[in-house]
C-alpha atoms as a PDB file:
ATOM      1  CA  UNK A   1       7.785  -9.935  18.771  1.00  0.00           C
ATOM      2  CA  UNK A   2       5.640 -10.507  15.754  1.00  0.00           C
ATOM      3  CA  UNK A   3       1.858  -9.996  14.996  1.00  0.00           C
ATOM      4  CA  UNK A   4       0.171 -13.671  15.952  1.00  0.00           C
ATOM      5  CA  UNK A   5      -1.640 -14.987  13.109  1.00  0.00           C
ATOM      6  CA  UNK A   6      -4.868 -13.839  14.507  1.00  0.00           C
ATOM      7  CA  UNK A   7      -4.369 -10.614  15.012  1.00  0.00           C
ATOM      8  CA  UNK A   8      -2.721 -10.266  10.808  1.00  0.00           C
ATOM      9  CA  UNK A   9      -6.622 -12.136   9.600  1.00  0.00           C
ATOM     10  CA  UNK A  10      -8.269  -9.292  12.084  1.00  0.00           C
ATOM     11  CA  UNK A  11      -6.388  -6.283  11.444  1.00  0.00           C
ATOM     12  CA  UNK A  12      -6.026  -3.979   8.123  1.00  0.00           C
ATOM     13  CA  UNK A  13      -1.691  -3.715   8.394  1.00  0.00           C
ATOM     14  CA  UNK A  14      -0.391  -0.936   6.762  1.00  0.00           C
ATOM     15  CA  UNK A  15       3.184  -2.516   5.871  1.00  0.00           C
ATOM     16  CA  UNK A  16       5.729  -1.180   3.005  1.00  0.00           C
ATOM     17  CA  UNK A  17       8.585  -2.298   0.782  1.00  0.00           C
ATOM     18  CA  UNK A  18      10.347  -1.488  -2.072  1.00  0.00           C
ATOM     19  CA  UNK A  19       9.523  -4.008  -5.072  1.00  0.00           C
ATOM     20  CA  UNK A  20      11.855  -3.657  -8.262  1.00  0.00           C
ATOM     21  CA  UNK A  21      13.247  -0.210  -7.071  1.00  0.00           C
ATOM     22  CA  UNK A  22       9.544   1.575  -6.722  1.00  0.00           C
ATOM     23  CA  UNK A  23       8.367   2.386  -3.188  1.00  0.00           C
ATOM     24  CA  UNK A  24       5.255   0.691  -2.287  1.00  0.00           C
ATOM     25  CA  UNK A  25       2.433   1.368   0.792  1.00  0.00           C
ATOM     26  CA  UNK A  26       0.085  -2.099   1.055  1.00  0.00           C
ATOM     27  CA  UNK A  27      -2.864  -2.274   3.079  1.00  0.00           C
ATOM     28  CA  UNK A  28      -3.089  -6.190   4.303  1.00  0.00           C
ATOM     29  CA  UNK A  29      -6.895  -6.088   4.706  1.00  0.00           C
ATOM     30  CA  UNK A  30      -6.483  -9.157   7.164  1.00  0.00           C
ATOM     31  CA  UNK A  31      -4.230 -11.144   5.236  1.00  0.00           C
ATOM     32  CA  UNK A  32      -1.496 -12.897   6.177  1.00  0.00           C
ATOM     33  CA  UNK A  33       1.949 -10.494   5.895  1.00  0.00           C
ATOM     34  CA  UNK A  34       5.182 -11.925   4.711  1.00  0.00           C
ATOM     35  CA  UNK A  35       7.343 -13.686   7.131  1.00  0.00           C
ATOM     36  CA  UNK A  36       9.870 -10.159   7.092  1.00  0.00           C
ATOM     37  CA  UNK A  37       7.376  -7.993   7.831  1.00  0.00           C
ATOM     38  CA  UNK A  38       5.959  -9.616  10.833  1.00  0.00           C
ATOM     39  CA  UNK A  39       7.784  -8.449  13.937  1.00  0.00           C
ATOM     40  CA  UNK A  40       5.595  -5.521  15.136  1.00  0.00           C
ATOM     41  CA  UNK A  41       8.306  -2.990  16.453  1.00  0.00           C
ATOM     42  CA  UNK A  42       9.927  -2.717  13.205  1.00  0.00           C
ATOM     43  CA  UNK A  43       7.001  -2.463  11.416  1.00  0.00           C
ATOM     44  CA  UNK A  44       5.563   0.099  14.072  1.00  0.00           C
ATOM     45  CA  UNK A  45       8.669   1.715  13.707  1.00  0.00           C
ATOM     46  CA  UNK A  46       8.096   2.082  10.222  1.00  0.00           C
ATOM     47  CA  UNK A  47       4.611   3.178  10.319  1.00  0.00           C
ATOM     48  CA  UNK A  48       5.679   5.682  12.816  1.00  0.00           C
ATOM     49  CA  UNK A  49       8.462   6.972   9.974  1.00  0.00           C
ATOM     50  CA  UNK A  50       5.743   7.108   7.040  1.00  0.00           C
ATOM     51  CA  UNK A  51       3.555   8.646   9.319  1.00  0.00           C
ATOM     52  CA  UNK A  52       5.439  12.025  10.453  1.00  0.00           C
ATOM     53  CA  UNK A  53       6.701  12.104   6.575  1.00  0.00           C
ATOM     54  CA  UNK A  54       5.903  15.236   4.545  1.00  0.00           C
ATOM     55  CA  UNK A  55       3.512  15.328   1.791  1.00  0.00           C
ATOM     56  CA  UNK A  56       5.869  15.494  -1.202  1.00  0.00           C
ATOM     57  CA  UNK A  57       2.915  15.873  -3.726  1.00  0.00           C
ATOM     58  CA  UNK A  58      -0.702  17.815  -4.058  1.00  0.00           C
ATOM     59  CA  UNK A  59      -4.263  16.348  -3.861  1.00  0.00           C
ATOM     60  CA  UNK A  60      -4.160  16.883  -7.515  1.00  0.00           C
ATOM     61  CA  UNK A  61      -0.775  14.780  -8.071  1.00  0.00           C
ATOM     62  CA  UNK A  62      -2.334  11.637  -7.317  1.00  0.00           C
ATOM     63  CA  UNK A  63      -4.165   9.221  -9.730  1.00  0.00           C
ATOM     64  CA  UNK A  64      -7.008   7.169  -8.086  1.00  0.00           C
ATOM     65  CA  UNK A  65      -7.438   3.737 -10.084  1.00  0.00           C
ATOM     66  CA  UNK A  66     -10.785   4.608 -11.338  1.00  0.00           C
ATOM     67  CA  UNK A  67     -11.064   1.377 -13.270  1.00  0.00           C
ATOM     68  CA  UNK A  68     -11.237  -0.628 -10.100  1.00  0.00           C
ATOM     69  CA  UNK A  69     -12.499   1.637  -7.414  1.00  0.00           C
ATOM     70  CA  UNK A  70     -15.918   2.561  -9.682  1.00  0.00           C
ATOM     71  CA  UNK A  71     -16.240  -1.469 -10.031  1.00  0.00           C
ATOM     72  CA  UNK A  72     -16.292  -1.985  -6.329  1.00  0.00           C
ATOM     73  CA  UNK A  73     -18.073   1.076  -5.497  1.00  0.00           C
ATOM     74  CA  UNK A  74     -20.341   1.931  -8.441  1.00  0.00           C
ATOM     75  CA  UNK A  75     -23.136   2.612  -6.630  1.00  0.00           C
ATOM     76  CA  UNK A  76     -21.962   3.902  -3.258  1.00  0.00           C
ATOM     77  CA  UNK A  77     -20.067   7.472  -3.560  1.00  0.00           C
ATOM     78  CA  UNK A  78     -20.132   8.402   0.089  1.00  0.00           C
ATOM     79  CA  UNK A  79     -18.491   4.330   0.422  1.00  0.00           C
ATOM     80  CA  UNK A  80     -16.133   5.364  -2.526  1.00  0.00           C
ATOM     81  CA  UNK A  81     -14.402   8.345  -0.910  1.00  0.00           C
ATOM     82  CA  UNK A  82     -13.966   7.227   2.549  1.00  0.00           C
ATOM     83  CA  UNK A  83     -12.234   4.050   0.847  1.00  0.00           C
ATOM     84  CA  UNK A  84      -9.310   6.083  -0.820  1.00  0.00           C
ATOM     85  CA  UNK A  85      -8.883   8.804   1.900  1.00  0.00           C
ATOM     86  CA  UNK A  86      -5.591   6.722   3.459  1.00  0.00           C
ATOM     87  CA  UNK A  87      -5.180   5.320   0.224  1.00  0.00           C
ATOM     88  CA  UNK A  88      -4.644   9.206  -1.191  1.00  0.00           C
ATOM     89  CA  UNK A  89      -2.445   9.968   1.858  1.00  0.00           C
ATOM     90  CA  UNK A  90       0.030   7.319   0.963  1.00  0.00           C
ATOM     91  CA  UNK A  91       0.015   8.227  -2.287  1.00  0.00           C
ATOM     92  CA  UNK A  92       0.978  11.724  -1.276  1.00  0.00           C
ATOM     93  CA  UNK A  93       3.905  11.202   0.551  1.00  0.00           C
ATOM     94  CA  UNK A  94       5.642   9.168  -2.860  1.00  0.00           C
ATOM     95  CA  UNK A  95       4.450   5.726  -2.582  1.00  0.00           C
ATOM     96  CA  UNK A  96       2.388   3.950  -4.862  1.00  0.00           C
ATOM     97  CA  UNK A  97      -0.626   2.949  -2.703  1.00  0.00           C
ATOM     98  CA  UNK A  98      -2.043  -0.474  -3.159  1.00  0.00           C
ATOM     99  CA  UNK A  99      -4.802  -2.682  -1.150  1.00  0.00           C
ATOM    100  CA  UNK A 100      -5.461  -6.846  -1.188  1.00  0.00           C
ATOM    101  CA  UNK A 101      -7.411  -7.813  -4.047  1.00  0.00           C
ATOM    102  CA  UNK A 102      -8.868 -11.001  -2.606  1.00  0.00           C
ATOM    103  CA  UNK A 103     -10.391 -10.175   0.562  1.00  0.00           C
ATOM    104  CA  UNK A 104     -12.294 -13.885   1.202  1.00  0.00           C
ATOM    105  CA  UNK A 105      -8.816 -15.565   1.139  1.00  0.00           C
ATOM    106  CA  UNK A 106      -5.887 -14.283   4.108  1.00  0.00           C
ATOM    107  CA  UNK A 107      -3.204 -15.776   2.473  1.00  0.00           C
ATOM    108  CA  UNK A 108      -3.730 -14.777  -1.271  1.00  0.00           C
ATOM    109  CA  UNK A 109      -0.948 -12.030  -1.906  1.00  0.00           C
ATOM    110  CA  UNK A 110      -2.718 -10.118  -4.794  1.00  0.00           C
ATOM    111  CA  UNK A 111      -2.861  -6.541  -4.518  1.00  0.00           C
ATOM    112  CA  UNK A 112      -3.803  -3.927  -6.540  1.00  0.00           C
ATOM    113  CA  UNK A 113      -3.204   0.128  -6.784  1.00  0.00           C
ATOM    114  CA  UNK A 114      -5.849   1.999  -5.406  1.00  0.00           C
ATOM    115  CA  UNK A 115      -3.593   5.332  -5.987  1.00  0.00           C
ATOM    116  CA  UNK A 116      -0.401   6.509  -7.003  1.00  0.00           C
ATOM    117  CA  UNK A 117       1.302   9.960  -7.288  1.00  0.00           C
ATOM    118  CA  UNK A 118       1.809  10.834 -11.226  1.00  0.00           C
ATOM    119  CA  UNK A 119       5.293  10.972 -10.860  1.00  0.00           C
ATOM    120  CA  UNK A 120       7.593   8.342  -9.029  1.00  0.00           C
ATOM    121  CA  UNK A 121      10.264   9.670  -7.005  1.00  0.00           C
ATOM    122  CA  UNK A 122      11.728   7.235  -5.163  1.00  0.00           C
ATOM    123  CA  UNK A 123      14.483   9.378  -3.695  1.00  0.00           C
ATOM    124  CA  UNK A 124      12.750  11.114  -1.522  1.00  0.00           C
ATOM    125  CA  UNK A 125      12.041   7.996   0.268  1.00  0.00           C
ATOM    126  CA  UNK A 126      14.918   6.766   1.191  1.00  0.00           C
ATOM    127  CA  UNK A 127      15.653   8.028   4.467  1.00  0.00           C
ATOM    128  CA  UNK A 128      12.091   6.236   5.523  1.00  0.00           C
ATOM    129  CA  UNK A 129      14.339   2.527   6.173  1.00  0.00           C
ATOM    130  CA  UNK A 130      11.753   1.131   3.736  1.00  0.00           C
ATOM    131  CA  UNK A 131      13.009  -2.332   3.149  1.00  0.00           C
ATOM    132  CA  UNK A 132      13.651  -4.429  -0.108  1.00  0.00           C
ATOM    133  CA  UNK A 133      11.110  -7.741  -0.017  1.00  0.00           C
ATOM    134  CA  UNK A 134      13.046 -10.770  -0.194  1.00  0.00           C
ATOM    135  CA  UNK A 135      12.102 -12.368  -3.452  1.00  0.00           C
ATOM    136  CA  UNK A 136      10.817 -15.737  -2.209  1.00  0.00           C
ATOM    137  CA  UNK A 137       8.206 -12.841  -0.114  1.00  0.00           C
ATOM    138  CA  UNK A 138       7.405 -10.540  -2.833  1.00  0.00           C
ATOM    139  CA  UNK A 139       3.451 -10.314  -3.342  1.00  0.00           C
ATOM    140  CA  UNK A 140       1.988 -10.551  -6.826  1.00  0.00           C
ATOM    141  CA  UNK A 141       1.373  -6.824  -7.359  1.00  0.00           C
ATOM    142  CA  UNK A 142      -0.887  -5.736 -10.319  1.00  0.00           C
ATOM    143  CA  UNK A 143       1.294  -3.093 -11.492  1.00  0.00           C
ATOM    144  CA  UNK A 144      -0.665  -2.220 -14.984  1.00  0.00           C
ATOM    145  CA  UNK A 145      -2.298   0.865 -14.054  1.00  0.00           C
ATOM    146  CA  UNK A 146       1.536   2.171 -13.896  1.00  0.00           C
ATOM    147  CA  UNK A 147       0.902   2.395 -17.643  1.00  0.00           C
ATOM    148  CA  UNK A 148      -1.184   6.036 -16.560  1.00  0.00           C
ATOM    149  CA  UNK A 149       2.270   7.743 -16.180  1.00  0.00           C
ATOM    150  CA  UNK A 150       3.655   7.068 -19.191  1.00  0.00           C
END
């Protein structure tokens, strides 16, 4: 069965994929998934899978996207760290770990990385079932703070 439209604007849907071979966790923020990522078992499933996953890198092995977490929460530190705590988590179990950018509008597909471990390995991943996005699905993904790791 898959999510009814108004349960995707009122829920926050952790869903994942693999975009151009790199593993990716996105938090929908009430948006509007992809038509392939819409039937709840699989996705539950999936969750489920990410969720019972080890850690495969420290609290120090992660880089938080300072540039655009200070911008939204300059002035609210408290507001700051209880944003990236699940953000961190993905992160730490090898995905790069990316939330909506365009919260006022459910079916813009912008995201952006909130954090990412400093090293990609997508191998250890790939037991998860994480699927490939169909390209006709694939979300416009602001990759650039990738440029960190290299």
């Amino acid at each position: 069965m898959n999510y009814s439209e108004d349960y995707m604007l009122t829920h926050d849907i952790d869903w994942f994929c693999i975009v151009n071979g790199i593993y990716v966790h996105l938090a929908s923020a009430g948006g509007i998934l992809p038509l392939s990522f819409r039937n709840r078992d699989i996705l539950r499933e999936l969750q489920h899978n990410v969720a019972v996953a080890p850690y495969l890198f420290a609290e120090e092995d992660v880089i938080d996207n300072d540039a655009f977490i200070n911008q939204r929460f300059s002035s609210n530190p408290k507001g700051r760290e209880s944003y990236v705590v699940s953000f961190r988590d993905m992160a730490r179990k090898g995905f790069i770990s990316m939330d909506r950018t365009n919260l006022l509008e459910p079916n813009d597909n912008r995201y952006h990385i909130v954090c990412m471990p400093k090293k990609l390995d997508e191998r250890s991943l790939q037991g998860l079932g994480i699927p490939v996005i169909p390209i006709e699905e694939k979300p416009e993904l602001d990759l650039q703070p990738l440029r960190l790791l290299e």
